[in-house]
C-alpha atoms as a PDB file:
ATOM      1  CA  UNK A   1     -88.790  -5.899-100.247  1.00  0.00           C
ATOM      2  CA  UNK A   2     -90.531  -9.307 -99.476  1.00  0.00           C
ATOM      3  CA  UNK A   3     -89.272 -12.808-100.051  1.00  0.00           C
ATOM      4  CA  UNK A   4     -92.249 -13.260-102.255  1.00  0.00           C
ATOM      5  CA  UNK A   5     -91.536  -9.538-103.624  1.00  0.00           C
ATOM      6  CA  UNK A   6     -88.242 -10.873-104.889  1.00  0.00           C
ATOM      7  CA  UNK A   7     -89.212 -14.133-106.507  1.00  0.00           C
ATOM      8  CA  UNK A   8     -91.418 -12.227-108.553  1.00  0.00           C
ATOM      9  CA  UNK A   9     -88.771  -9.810-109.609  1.00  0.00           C
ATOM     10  CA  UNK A  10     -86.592 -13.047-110.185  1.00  0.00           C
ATOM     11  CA  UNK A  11     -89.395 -14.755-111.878  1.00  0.00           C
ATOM     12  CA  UNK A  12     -89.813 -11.700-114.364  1.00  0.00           C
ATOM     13  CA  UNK A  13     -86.084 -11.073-115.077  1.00  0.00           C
ATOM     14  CA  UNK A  14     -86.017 -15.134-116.118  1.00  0.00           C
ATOM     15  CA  UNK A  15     -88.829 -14.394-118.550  1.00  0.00           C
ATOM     16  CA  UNK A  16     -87.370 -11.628-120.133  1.00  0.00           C
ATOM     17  CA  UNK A  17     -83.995 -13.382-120.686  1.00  0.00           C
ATOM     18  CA  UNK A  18     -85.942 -16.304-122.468  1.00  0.00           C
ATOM     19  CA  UNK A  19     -87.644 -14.047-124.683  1.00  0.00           C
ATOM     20  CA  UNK A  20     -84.428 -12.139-125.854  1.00  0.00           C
ATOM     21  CA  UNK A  21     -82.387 -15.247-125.806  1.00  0.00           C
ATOM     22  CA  UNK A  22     -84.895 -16.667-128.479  1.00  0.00           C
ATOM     23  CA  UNK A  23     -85.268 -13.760-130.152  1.00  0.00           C
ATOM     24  CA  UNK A  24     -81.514 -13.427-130.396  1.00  0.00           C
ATOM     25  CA  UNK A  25     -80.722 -17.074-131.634  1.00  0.00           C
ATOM     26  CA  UNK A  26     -83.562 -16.224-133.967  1.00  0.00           C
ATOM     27  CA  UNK A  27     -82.565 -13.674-135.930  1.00  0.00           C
ATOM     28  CA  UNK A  28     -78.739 -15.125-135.721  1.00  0.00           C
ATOM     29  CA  UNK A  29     -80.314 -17.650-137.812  1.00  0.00           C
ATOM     30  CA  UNK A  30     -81.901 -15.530-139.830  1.00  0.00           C
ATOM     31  CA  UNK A  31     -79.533 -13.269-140.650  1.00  0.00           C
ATOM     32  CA  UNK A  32     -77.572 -16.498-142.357  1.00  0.00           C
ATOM     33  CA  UNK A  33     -80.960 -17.444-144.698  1.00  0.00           C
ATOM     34  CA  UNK A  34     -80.749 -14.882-147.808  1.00  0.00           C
ATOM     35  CA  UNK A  35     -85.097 -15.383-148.179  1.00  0.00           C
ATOM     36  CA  UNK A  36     -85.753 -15.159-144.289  1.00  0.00           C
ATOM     37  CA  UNK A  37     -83.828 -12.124-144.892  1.00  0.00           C
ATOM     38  CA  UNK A  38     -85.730 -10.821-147.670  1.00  0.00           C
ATOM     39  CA  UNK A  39     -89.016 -12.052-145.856  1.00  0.00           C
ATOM     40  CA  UNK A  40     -88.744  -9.864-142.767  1.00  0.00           C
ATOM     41  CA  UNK A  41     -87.999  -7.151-144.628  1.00  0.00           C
ATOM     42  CA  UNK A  42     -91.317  -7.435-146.785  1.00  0.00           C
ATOM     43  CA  UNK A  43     -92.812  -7.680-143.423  1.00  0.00           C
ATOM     44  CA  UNK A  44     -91.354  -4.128-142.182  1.00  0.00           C
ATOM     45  CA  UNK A  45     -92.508  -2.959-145.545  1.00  0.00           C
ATOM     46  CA  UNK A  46     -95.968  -3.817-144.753  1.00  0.00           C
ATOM     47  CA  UNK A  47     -96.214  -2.644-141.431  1.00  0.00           C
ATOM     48  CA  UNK A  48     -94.763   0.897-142.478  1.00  0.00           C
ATOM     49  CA  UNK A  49     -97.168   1.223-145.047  1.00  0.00           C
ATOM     50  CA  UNK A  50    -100.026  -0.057-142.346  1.00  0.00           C
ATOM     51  CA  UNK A  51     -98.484   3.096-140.571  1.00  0.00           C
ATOM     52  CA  UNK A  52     -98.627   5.544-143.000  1.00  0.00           C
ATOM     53  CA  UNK A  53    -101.908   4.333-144.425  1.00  0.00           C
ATOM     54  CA  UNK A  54    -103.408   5.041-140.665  1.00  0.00           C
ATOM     55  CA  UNK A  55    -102.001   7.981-139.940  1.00  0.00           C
ATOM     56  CA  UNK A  56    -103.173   9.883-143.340  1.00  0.00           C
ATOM     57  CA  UNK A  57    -106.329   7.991-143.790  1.00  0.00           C
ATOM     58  CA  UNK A  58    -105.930   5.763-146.778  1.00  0.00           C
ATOM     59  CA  UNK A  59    -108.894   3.840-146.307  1.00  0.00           C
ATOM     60  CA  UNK A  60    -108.333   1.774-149.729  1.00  0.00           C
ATOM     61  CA  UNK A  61    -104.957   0.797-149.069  1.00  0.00           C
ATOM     62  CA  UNK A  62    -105.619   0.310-145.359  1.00  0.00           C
ATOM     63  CA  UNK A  63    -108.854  -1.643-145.777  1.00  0.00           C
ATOM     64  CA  UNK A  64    -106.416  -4.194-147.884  1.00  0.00           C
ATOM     65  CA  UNK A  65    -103.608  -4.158-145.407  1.00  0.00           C
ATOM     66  CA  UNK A  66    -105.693  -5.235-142.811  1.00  0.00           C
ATOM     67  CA  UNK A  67    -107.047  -8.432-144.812  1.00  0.00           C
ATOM     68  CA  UNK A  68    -102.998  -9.040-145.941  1.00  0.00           C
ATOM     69  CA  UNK A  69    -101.918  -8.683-141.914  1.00  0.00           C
ATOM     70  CA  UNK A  70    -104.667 -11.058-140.795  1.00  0.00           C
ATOM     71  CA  UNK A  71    -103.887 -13.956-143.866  1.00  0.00           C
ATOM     72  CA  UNK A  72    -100.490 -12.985-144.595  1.00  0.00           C
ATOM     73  CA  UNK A  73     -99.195 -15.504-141.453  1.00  0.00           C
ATOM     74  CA  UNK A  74    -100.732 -18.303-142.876  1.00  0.00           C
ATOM     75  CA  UNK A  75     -99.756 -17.734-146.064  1.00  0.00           C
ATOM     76  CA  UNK A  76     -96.238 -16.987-144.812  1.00  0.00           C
ATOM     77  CA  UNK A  77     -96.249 -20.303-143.363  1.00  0.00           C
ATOM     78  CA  UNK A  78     -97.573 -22.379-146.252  1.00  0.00           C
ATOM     79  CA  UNK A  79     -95.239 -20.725-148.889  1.00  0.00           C
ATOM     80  CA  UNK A  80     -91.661 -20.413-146.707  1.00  0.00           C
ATOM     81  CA  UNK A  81     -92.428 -23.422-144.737  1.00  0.00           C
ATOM     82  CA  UNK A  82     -88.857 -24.864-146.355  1.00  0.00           C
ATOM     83  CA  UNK A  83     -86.856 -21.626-144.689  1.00  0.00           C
ATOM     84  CA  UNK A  84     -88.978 -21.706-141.308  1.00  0.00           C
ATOM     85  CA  UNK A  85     -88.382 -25.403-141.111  1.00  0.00           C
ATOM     86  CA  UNK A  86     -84.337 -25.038-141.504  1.00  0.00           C
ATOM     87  CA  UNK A  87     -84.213 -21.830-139.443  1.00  0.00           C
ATOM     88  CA  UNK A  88     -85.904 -24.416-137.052  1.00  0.00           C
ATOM     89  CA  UNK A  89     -83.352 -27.110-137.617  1.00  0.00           C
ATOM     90  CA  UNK A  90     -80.619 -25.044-137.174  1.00  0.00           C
ATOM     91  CA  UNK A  91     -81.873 -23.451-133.982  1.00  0.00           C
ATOM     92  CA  UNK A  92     -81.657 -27.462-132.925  1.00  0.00           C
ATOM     93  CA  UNK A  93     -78.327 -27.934-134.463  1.00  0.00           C
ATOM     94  CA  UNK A  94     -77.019 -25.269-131.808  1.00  0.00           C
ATOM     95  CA  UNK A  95     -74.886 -26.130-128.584  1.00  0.00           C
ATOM     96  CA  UNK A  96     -74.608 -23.017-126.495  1.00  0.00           C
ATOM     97  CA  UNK A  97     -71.962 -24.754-124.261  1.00  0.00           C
ATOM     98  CA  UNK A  98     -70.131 -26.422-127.601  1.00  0.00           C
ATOM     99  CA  UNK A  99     -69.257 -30.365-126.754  1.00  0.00           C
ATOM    100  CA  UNK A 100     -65.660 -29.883-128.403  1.00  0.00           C
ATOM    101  CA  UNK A 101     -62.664 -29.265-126.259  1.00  0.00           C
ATOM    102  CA  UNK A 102     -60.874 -26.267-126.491  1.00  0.00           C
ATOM    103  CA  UNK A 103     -58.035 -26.220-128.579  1.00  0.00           C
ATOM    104  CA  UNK A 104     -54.815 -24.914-127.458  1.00  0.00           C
ATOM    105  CA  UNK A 105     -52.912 -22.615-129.515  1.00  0.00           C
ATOM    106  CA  UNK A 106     -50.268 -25.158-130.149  1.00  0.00           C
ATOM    107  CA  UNK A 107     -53.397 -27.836-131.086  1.00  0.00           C
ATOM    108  CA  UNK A 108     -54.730 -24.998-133.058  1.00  0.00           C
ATOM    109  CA  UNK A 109     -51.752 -23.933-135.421  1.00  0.00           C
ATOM    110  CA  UNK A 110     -51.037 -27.474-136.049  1.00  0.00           C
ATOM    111  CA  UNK A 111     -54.202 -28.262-137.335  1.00  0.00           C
ATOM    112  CA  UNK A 112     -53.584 -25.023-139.520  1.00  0.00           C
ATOM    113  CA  UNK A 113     -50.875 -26.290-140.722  1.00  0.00           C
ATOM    114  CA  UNK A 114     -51.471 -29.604-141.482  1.00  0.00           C
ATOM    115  CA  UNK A 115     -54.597 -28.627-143.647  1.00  0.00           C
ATOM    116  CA  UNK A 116     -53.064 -25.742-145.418  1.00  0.00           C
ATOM    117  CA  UNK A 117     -50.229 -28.150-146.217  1.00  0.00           C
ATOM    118  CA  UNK A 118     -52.573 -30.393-147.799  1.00  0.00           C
ATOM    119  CA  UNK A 119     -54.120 -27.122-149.375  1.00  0.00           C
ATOM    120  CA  UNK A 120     -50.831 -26.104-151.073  1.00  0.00           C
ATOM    121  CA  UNK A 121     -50.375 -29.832-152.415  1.00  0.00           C
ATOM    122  CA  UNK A 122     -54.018 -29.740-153.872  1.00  0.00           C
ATOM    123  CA  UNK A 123     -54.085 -26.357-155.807  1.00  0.00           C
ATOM    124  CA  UNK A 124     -50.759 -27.545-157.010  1.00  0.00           C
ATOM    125  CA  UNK A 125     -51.772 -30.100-158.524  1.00  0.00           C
ATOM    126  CA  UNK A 126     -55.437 -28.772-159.342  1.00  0.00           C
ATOM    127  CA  UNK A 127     -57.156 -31.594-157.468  1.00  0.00           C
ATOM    128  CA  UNK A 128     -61.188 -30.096-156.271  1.00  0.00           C
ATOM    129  CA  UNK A 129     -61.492 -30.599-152.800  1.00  0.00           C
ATOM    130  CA  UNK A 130     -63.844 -29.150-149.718  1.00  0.00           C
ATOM    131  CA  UNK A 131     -62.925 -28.966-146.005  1.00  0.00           C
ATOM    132  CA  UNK A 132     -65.553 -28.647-143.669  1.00  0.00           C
ATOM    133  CA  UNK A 133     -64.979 -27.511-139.968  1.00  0.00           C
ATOM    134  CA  UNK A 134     -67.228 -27.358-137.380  1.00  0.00           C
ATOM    135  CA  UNK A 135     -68.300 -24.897-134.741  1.00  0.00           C
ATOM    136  CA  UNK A 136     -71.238 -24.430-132.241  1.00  0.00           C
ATOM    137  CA  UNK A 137     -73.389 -25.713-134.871  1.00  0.00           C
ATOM    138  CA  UNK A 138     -73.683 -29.448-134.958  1.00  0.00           C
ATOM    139  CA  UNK A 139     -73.553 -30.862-138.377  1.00  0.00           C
ATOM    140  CA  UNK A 140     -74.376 -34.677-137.206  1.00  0.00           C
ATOM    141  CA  UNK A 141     -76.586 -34.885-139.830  1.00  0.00           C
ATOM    142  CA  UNK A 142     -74.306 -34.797-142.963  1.00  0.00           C
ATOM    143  CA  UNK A 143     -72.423 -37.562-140.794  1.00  0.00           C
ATOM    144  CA  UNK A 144     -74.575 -39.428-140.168  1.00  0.00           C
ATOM    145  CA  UNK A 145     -75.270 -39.916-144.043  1.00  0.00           C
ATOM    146  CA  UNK A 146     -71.280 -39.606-145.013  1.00  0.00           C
ATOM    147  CA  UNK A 147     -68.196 -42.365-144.608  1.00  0.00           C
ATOM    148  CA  UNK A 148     -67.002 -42.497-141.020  1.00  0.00           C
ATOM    149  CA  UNK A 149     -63.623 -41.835-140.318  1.00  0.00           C
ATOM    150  CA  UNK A 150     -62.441 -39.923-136.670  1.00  0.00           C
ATOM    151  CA  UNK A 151     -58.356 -39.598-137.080  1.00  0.00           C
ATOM    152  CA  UNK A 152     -55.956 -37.228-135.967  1.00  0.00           C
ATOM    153  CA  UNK A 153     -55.756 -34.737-139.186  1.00  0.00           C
ATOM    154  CA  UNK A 154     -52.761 -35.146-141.057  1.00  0.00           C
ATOM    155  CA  UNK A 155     -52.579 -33.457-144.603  1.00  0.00           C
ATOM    156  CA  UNK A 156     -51.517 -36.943-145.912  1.00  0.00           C
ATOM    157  CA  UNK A 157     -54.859 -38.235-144.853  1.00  0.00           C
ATOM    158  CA  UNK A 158     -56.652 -35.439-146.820  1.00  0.00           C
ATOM    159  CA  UNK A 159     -54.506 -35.624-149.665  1.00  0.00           C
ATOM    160  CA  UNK A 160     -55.400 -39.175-150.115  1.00  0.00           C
ATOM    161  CA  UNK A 161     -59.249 -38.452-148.971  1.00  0.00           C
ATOM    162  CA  UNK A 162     -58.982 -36.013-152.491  1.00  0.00           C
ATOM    163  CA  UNK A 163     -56.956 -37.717-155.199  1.00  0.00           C
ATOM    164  CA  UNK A 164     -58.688 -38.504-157.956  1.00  0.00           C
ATOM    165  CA  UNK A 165     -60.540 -42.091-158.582  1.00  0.00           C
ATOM    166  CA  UNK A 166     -61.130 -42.023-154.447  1.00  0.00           C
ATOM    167  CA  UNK A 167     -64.726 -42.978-153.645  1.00  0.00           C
ATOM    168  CA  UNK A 168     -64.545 -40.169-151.273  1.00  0.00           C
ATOM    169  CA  UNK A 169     -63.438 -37.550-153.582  1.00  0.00           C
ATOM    170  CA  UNK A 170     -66.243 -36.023-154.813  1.00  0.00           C
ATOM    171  CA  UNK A 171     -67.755 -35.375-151.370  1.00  0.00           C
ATOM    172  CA  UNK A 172     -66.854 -32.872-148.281  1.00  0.00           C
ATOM    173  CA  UNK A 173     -64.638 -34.084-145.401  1.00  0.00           C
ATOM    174  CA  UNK A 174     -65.892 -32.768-141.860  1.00  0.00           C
ATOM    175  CA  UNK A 175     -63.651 -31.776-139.041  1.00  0.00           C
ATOM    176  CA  UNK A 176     -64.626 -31.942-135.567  1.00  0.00           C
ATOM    177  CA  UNK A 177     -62.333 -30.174-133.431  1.00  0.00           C
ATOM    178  CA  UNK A 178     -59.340 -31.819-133.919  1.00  0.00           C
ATOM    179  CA  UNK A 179     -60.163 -34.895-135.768  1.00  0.00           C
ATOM    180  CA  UNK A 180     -61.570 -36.090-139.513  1.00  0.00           C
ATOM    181  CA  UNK A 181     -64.742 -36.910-138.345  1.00  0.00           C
ATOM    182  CA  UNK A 182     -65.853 -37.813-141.681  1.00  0.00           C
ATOM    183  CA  UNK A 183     -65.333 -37.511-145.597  1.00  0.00           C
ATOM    184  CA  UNK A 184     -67.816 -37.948-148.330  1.00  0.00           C
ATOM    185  CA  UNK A 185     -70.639 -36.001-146.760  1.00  0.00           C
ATOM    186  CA  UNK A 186     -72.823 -33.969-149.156  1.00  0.00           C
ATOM    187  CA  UNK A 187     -74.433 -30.613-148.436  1.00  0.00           C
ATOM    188  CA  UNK A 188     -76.994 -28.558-149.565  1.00  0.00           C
ATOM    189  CA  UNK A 189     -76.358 -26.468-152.442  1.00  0.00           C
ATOM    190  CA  UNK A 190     -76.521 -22.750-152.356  1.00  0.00           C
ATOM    191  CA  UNK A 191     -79.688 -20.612-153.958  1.00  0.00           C
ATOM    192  CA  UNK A 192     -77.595 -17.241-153.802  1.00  0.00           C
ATOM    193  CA  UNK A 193     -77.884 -14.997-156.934  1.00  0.00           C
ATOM    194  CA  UNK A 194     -74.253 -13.547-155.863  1.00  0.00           C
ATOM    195  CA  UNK A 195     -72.398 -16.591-156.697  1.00  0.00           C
ATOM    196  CA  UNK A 196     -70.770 -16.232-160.101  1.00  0.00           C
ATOM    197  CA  UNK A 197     -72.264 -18.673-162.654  1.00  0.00           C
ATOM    198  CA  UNK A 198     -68.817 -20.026-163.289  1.00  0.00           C
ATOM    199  CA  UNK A 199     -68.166 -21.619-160.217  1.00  0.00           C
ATOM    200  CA  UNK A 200     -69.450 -25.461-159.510  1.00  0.00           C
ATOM    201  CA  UNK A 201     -71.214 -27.333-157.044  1.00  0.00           C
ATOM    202  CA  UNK A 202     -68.356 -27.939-154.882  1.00  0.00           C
ATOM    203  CA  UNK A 203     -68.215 -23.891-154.375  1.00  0.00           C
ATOM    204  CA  UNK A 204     -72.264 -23.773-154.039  1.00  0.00           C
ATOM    205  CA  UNK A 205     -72.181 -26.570-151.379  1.00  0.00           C
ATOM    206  CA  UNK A 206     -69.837 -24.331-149.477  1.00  0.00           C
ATOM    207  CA  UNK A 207     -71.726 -21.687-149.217  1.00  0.00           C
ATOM    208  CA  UNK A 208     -75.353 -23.531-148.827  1.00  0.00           C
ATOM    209  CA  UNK A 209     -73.543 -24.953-145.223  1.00  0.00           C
ATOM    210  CA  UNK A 210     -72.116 -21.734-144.701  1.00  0.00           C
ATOM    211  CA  UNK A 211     -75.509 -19.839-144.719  1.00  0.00           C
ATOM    212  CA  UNK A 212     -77.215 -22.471-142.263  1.00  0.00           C
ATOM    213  CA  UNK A 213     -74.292 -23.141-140.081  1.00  0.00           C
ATOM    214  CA  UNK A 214     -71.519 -21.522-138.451  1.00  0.00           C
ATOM    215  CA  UNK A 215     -68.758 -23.814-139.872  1.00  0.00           C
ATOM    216  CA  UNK A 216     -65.967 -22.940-142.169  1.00  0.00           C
ATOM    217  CA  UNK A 217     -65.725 -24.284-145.148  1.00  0.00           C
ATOM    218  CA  UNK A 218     -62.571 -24.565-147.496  1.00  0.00           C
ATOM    219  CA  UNK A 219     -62.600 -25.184-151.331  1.00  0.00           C
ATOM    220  CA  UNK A 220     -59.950 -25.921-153.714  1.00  0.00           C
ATOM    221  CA  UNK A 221     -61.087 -25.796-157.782  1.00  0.00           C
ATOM    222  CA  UNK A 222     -60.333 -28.455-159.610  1.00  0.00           C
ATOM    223  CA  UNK A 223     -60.558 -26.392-162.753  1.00  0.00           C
ATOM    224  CA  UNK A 224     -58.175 -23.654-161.475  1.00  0.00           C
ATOM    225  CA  UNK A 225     -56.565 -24.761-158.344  1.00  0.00           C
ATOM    226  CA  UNK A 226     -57.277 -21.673-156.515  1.00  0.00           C
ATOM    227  CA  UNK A 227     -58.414 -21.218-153.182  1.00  0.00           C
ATOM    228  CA  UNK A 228     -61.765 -20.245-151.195  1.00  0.00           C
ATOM    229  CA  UNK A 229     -63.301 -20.109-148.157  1.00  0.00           C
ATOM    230  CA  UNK A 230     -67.106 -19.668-147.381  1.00  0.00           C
ATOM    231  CA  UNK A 231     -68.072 -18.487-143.447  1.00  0.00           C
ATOM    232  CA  UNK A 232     -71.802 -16.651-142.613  1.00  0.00           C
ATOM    233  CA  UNK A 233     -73.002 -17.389-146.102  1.00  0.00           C
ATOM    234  CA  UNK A 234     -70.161 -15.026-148.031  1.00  0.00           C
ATOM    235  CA  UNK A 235     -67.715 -16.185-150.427  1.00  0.00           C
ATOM    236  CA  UNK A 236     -64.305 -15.332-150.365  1.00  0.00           C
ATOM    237  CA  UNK A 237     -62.753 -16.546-153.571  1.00  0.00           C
ATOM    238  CA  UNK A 238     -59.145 -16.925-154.886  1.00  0.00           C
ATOM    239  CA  UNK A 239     -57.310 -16.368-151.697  1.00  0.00           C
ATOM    240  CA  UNK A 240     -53.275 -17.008-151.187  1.00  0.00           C
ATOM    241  CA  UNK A 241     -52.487 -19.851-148.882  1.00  0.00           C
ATOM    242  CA  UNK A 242     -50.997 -17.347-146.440  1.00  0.00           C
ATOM    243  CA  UNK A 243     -54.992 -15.343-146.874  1.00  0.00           C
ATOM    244  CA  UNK A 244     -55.964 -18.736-145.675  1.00  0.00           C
ATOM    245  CA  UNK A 245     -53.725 -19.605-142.875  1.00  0.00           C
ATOM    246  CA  UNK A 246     -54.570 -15.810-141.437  1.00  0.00           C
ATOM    247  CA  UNK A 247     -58.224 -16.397-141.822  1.00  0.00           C
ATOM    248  CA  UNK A 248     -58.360 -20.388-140.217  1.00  0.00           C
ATOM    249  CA  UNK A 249     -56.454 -18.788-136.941  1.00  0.00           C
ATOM    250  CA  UNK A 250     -58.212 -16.067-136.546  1.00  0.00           C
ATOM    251  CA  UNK A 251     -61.855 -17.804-137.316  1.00  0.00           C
ATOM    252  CA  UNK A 252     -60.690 -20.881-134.909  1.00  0.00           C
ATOM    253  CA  UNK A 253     -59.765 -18.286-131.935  1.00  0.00           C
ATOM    254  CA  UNK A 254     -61.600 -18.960-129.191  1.00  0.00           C
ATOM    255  CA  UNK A 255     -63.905 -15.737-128.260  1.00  0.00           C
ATOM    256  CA  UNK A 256     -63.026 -15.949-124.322  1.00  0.00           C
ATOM    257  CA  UNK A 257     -59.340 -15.972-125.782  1.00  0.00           C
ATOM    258  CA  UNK A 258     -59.833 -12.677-127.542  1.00  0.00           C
ATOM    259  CA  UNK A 259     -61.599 -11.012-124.458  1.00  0.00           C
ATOM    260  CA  UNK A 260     -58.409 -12.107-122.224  1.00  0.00           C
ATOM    261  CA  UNK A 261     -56.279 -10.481-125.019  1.00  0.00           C
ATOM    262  CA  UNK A 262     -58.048  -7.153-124.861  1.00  0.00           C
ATOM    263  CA  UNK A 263     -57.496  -7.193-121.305  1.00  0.00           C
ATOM    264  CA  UNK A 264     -54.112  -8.171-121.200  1.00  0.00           C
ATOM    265  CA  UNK A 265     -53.473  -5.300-123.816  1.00  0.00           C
ATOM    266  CA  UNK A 266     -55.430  -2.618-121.596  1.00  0.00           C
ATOM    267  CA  UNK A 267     -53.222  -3.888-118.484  1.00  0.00           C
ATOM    268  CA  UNK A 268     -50.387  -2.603-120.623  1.00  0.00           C
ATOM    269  CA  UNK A 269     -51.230   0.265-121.786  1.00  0.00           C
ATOM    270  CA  UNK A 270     -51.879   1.055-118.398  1.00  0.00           C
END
């Protein structure tokens, strides 16, 4: 093969890498947005029927699928323009490389512990709180508009960040890696028919930055005192403080650390 032969080749593999990276980051962000959701499936719907109508010559429902495929983009725009624009904004909100630094393990539990320690004081003493932590997805944008704060995390800090008659208290504290970035931010309230009407907006604000962000976001009730945490846009409600502390590790594990466990565990076994 040619010098020129292999550019080519190089030039095409690039351009098929682009197209499934974006495709891939795509429907990730999708897959988080319960109406993108339901929108692409309308639009398999349609282009099954399109199919069908074709191949057993419905010229009725055909001759009106054609004039809904040819419009239907423009309308699509026009009417979901809110969804496209934050599957958009999200897409910008991601960092493939992350700008945190890894957390050891030791880094890792101790953050663990210090906010499930502030946890067990909370739902002991029914105070509402949400606990924000951030991943790949950037959420600069709810700090820029919230209090400033960047300290170590200490559950003392968050205890005070919560009790009542703090101007911070009604808002969401945001944790960058290991630090309180911020507290008082406010997020975007969840549309999800799932959510029990019982629960508030402190629950529904978890789960609307859940379901356009890969965070992890922790709730305490202030009615009941009991426990929650919202990750990919689902709920998990009324968990145990230990149900927590699992779930925080686990979700905080780096992914390269899991692959180098897997090996490590195949090295044994063999």
């Amino acid at each position: 093969m040619t010098f020129d032969g292999i550019v080519d080749l190089l030039k095409k593999i690039i351009d098929v890498l682009i197209v499934w990276m974006a495709l891939y980051y795509i429907l990730k962000s999708v897959r988080k947005n319960v109406k993108m959701v339901l929108l692409f499936k309308g639009i398999i719907i349609i282009i099954v029927l399109k199919i069908f109508s074709d191949l057993l010559g419905l010229v009725t429902i055909g001759f009106l699928l054609d004039y809904v495929i040819e419009w239907g983009p423009l309308a699509l725009i026009v009417i979901f323009q809110p969804e496209i624009r934050s599957v958009l904004e999200q897409l910008g909100r991601s960092q493939l490389l992350g700008r945190h630094k890894a957390l050891t393990v030791d880094e890792r539990e101790k953050m663990v512990y210090e906010i499930t320690t502030a946890l067990d004081y909370l739902r002991k003493q029914s105070i509402g709180a949400l606990i924000v932590l951030e991943r790949d997805n950037s959420l600069n944008d709810y700090i820029e508009k919230s209090k400033k704060i960047y300290a170590d995390i200490s559950s003392d800090l968050l205890i005070s960040i919560f009790f009542p008659n703090n101007p911070l208290h009604d808002g969401g504290v945001i944790i960058q890696g290991d630090k309180i970035t911020s507290a008082g931010a406010v997020f975007p309230t969840s549309d999800s028919l799932k959510i029990s009407k019982r629960l508030g907006t402190r629950h529904r604000a978890a789960l609307g930055i859940s379901e356009i962000s890969d965070c992890i976001s922790i709730i305490v009730s202030e009615e009941t005192g009991r426990l929650s945490l919202a990750i990919d846009g689902e709920l998990n409600y009324n968990l145990t403080l230990d149900e927590v502390k699992l779930r925080l590790l686990e979700e905080l594990r780096p992914k390269k650390e899991v692959y180098l466990d897997e090996e490590e565990e195949k090295n044994e076994n063999n």
